[in-house]
C-alpha atoms as a PDB file:
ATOM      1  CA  UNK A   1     -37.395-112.783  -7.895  1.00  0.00           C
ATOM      2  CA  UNK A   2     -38.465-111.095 -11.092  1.00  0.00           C
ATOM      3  CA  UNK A   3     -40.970-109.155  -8.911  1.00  0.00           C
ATOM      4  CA  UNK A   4     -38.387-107.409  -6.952  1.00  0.00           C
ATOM      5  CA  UNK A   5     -36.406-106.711 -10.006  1.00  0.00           C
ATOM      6  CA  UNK A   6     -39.415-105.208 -11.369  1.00  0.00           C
ATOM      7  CA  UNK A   7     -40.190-103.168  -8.262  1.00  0.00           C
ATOM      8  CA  UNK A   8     -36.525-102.137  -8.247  1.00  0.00           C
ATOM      9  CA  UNK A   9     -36.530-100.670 -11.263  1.00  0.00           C
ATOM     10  CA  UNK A  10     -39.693 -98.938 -11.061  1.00  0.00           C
ATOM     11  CA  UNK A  11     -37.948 -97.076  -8.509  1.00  0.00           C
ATOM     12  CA  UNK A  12     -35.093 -96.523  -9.997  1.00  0.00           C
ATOM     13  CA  UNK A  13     -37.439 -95.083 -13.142  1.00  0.00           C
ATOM     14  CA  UNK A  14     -38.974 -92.930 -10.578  1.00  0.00           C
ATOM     15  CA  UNK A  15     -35.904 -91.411  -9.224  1.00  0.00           C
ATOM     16  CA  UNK A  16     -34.639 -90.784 -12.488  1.00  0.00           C
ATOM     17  CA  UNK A  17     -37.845 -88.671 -13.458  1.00  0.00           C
ATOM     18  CA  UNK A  18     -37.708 -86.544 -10.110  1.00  0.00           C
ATOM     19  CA  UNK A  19     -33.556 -86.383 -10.906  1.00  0.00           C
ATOM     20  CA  UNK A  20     -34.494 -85.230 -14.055  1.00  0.00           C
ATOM     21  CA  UNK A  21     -37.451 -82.888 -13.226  1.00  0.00           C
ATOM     22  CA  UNK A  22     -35.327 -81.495 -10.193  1.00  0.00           C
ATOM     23  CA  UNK A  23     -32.500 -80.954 -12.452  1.00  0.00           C
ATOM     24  CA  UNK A  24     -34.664 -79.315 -15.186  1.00  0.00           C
ATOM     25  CA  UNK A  25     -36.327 -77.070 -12.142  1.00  0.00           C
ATOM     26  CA  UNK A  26     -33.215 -76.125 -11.196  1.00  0.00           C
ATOM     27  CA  UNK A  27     -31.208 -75.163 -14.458  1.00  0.00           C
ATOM     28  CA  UNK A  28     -34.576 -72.952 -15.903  1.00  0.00           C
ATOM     29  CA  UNK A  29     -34.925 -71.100 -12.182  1.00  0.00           C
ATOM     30  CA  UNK A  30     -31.319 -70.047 -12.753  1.00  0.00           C
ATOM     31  CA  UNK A  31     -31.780 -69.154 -16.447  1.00  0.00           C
ATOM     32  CA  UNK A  32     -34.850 -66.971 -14.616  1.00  0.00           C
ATOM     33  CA  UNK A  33     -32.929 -65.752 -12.370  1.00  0.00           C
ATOM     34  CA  UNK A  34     -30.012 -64.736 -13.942  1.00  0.00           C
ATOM     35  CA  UNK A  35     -32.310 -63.051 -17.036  1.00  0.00           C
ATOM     36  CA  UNK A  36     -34.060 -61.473 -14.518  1.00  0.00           C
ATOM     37  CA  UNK A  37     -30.931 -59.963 -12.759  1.00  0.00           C
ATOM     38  CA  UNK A  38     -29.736 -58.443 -16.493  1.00  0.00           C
ATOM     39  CA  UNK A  39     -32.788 -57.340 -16.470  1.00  0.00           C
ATOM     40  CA  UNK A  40     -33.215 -55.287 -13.165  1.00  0.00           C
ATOM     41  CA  UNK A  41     -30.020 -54.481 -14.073  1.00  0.00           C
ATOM     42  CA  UNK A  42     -30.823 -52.968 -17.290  1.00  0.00           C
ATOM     43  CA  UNK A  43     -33.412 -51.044 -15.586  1.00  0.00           C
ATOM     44  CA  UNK A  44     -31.691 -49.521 -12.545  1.00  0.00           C
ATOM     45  CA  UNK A  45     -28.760 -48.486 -15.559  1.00  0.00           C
ATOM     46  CA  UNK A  46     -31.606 -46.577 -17.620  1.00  0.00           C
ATOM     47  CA  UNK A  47     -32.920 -45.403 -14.197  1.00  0.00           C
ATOM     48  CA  UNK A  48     -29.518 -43.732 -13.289  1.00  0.00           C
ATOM     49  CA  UNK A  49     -29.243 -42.540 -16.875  1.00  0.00           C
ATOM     50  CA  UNK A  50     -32.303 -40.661 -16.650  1.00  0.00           C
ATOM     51  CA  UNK A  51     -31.584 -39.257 -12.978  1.00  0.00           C
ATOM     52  CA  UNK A  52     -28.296 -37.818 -13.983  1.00  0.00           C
ATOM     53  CA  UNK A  53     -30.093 -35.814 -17.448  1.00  0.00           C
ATOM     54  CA  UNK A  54     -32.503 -34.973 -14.779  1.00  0.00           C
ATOM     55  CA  UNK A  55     -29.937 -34.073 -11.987  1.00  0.00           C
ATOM     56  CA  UNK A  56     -27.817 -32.377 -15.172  1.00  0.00           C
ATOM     57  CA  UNK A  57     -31.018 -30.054 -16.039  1.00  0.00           C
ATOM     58  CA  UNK A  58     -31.734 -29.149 -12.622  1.00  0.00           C
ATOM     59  CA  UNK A  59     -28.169 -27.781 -11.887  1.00  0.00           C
ATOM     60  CA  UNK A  60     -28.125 -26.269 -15.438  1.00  0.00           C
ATOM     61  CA  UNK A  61     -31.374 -24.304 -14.870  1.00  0.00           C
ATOM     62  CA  UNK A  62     -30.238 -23.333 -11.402  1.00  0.00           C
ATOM     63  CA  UNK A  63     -27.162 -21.681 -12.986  1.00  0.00           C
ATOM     64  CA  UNK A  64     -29.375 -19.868 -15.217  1.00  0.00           C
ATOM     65  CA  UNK A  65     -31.221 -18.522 -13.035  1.00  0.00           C
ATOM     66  CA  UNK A  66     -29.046 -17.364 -10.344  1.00  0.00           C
ATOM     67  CA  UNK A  67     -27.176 -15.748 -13.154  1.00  0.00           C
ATOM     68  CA  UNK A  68     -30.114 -14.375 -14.229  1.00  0.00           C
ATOM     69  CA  UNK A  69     -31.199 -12.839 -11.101  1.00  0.00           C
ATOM     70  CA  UNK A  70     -27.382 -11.506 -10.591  1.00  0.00           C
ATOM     71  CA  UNK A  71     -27.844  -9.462 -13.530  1.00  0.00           C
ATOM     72  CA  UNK A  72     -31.232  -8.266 -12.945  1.00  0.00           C
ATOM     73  CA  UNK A  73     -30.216  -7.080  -9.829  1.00  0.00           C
ATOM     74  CA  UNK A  74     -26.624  -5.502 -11.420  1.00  0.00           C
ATOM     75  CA  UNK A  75     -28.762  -3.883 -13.799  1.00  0.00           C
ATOM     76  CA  UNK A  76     -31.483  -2.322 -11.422  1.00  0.00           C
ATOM     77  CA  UNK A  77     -28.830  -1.151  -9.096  1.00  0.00           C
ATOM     78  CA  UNK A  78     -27.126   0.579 -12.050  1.00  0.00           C
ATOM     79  CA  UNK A  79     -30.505   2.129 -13.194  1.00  0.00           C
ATOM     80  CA  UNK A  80     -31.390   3.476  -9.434  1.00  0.00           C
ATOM     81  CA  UNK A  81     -27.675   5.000  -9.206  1.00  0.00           C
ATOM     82  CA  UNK A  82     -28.197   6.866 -12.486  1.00  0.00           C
ATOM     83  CA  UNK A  83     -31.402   7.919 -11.227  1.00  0.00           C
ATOM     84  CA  UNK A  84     -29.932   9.489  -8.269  1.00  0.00           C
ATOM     85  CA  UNK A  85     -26.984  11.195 -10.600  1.00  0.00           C
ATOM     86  CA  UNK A  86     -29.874  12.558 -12.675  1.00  0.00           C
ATOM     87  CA  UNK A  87     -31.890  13.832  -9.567  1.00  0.00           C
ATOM     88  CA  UNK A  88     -29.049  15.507  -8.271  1.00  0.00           C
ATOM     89  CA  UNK A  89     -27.922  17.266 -11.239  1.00  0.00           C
ATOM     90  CA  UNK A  90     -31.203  18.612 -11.605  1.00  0.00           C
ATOM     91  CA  UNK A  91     -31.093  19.959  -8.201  1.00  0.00           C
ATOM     92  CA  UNK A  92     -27.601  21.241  -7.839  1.00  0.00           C
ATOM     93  CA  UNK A  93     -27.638  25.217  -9.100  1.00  0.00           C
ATOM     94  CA  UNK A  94     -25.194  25.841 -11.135  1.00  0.00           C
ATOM     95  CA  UNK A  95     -22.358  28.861  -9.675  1.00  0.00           C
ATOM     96  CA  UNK A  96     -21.082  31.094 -12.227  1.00  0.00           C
ATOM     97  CA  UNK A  97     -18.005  31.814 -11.648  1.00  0.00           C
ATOM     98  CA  UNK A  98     -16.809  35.370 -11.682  1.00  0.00           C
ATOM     99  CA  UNK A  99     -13.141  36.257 -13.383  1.00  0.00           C
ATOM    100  CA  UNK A 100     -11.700  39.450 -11.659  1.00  0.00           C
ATOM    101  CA  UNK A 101      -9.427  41.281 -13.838  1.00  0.00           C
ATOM    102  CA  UNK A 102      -5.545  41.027 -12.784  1.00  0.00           C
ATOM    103  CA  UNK A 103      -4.417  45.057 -12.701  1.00  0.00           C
ATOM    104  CA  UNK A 104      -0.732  45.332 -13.345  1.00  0.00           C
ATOM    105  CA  UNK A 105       0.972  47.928 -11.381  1.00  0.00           C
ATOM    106  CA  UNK A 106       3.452  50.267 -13.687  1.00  0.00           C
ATOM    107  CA  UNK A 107       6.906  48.322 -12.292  1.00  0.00           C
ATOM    108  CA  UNK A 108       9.049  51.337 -10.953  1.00  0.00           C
ATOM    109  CA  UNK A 109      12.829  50.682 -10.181  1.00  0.00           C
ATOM    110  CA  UNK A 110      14.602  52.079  -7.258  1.00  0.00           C
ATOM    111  CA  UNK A 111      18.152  53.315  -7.672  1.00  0.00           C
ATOM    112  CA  UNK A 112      20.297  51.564  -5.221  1.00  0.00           C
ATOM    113  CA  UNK A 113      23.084  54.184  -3.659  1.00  0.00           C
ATOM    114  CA  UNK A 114      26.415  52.785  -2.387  1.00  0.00           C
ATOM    115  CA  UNK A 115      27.096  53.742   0.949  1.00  0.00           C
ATOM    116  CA  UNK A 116      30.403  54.195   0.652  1.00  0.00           C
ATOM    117  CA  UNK A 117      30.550  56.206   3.654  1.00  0.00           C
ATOM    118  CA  UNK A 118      30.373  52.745   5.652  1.00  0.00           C
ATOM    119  CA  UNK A 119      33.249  51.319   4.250  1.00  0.00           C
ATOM    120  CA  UNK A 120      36.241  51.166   6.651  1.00  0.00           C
ATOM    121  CA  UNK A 121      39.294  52.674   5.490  1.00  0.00           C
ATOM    122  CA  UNK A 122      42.941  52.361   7.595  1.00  0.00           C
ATOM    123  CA  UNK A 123      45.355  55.190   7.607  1.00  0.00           C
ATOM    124  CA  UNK A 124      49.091  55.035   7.736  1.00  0.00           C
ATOM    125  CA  UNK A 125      52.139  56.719   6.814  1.00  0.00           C
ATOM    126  CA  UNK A 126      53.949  55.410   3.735  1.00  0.00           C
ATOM    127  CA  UNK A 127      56.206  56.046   1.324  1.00  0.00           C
ATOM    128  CA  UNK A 128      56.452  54.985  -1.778  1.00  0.00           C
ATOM    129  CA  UNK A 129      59.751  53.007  -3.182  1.00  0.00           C
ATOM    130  CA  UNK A 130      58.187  51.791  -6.670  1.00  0.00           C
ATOM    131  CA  UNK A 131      55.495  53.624  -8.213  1.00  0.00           C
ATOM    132  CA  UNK A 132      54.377  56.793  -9.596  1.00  0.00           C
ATOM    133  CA  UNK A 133      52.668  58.224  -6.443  1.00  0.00           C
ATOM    134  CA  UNK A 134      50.118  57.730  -3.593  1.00  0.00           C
ATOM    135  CA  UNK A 135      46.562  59.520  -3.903  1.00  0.00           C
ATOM    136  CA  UNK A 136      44.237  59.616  -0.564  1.00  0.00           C
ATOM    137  CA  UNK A 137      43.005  56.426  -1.149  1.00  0.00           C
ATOM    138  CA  UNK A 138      44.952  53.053  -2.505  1.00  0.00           C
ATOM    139  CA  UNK A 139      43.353  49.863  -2.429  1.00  0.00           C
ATOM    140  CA  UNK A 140      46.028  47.425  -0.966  1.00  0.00           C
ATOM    141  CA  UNK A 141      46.079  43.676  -2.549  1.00  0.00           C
ATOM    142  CA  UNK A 142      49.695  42.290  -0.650  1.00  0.00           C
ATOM    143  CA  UNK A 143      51.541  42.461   2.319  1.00  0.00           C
ATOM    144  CA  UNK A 144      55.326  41.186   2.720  1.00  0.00           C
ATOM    145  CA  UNK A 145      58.138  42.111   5.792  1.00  0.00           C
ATOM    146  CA  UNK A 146      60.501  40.590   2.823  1.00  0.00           C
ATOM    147  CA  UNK A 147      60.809  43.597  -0.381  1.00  0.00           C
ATOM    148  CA  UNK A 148      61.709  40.567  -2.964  1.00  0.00           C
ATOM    149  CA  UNK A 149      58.096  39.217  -2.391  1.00  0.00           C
ATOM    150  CA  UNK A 150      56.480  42.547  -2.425  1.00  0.00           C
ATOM    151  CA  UNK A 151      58.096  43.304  -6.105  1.00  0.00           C
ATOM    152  CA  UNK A 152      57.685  39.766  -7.409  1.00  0.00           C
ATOM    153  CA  UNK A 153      53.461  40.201  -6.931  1.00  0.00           C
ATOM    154  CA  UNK A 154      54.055  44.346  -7.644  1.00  0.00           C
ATOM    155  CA  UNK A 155      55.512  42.712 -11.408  1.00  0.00           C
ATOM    156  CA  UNK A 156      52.161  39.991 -11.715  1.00  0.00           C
ATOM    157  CA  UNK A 157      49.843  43.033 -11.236  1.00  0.00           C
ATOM    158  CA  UNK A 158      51.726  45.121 -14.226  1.00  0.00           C
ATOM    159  CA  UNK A 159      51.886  42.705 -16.407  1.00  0.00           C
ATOM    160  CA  UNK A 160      48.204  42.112 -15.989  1.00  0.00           C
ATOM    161  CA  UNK A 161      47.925  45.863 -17.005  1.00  0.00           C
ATOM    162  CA  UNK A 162      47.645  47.376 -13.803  1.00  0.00           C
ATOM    163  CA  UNK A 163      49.580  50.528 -12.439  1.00  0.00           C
ATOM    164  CA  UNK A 164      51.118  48.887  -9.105  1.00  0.00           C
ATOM    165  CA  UNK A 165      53.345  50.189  -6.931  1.00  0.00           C
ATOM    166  CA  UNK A 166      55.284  49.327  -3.727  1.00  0.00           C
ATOM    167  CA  UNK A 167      54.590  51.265  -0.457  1.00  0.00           C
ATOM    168  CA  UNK A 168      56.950  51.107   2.807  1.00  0.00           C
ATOM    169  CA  UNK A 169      55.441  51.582   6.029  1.00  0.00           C
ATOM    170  CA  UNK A 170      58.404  52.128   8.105  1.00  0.00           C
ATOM    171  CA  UNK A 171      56.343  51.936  11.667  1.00  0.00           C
ATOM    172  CA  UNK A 172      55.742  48.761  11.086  1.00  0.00           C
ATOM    173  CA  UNK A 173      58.174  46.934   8.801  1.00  0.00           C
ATOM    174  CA  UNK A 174      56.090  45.876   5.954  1.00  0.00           C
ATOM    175  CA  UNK A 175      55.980  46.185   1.981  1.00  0.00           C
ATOM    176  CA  UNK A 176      52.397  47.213   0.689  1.00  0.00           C
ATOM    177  CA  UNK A 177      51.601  46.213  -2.423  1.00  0.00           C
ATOM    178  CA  UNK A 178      49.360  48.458  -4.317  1.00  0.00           C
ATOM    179  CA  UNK A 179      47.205  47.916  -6.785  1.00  0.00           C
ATOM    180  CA  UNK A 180      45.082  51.472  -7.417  1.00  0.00           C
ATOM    181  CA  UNK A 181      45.306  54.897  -5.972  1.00  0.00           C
ATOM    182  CA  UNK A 182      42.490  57.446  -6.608  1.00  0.00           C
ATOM    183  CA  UNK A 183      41.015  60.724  -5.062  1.00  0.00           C
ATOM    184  CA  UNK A 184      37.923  59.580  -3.933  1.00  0.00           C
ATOM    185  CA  UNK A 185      37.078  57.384  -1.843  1.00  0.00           C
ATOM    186  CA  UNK A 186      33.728  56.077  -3.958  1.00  0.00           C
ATOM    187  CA  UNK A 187      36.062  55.321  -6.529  1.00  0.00           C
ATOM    188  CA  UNK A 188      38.877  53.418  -4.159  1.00  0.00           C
ATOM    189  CA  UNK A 189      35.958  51.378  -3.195  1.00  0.00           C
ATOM    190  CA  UNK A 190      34.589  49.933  -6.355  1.00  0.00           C
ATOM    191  CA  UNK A 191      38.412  49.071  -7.243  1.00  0.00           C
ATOM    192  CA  UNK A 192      38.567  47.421  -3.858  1.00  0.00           C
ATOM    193  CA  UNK A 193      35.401  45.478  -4.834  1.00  0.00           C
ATOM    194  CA  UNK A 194      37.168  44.284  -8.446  1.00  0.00           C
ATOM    195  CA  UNK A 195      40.480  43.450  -6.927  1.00  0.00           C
ATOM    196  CA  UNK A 196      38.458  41.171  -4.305  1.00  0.00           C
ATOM    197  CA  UNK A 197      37.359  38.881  -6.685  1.00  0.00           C
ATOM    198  CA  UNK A 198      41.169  37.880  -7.272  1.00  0.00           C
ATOM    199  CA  UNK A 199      42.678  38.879  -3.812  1.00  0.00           C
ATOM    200  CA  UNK A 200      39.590  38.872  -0.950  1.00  0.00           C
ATOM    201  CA  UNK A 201      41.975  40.356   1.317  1.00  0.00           C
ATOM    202  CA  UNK A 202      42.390  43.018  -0.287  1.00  0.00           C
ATOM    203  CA  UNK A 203      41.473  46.659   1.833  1.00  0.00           C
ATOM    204  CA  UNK A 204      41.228  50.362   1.615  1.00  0.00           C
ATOM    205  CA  UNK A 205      44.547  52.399   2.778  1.00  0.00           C
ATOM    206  CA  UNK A 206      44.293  56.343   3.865  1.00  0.00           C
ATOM    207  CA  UNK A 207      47.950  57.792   2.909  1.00  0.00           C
ATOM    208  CA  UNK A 208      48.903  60.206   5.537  1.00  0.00           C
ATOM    209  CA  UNK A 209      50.798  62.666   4.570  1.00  0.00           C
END
């Protein structure tokens, strides 16, 4: 009996120890690995770290230099165009430019003549009711079959300051209203032209006598 309790407990003892020892395997490999995970992971942060300055410089230097070469090429393009400028205003002559004189002619003016010749004159017999007299030509500004309106625009004309005067033409029933008489017909015409600013109807009458 105290044999088997001895031999028991041995192995008990023994189990204990591997426990243990398994135990103590088991808790340091973890420590390992886990210090050796913080680790690695240490590394691949420094790793990345130095890949992006690295990555950073690249693309930095890249700029650079494209820009670089952008100018360069800017600039040479420039310098060749002004080169071209310079060649051809080197070559291009140079016209001189010749400034004829203006002459000025002596400026002669023409006398216009009046055709008065042209100007159409009707003739009828009148006689005059209100006036002074008829000479060959009368420039006529009014024409009434009713006296009263005759006189009323025979008064408007003298109290404008003009001689008027108030013709019957018994052939045809009417009051003519005149506003000049004169000789010549030149004369009768230029009235006419005055009295047409005012009256536009107004027309050349031949008194015959």
């Amino acid at each position: 009996m105290p044999q088997f309790i001895l031999i028991v407990a041995k192995s008990n003892e023994k189990n204990l120890i591997c426990f243990a020892m398994s135990f103590f395997v088991t808790t340091f490999a973890n420590d390992i690995n886990n210090k050796l995970a913080e680790y690695v992971l240490q590394i691949n942060r420094k790793i990345m770290k130095k890949y992006m300055f690295v990555c950073a410089g690249l693309c930095l230097a890249m700029a650079l230099t494209s820009c670089g070469s952008k100018d360069s090429a800017y600039r040479k393009a420039y310098e060749k165009a002004k080169a071209q400028e310079a060649v051809i205003n080197e070559t291009t002559p140079t016209e001189n430019v010749i400034v004829a004189p203006v002459e000025t002619k002596p400026y002669t003016e023409t006398p216009q003549v009046d055709n008065y010749d042209n100007v159409s004159v009707r003739s009828e017999s009148l006689s005059v009711i209100d006036g002074a007299g008829l000479k060959n030509f009368s420039v006529v500004v009014g024409s009434f079959s009713v006296k009263a309106n005759a006189e009323g625009l025979c008064q408007q004309l003298r109290n404008a300051g003009y001689g008027a005067q108030i013709a019957y033409n018994s052939a045809r029933n009417m009051y003519r209203v005149i506003a000049s008489t004169s000789d010549d017909k030149a004369t009768a015409v230029r009235s006419r032209n005055e009295f047409r600013s005012k009256y536009p109807d107004a027309w050349l009458l031949f008194n015959q006598r």
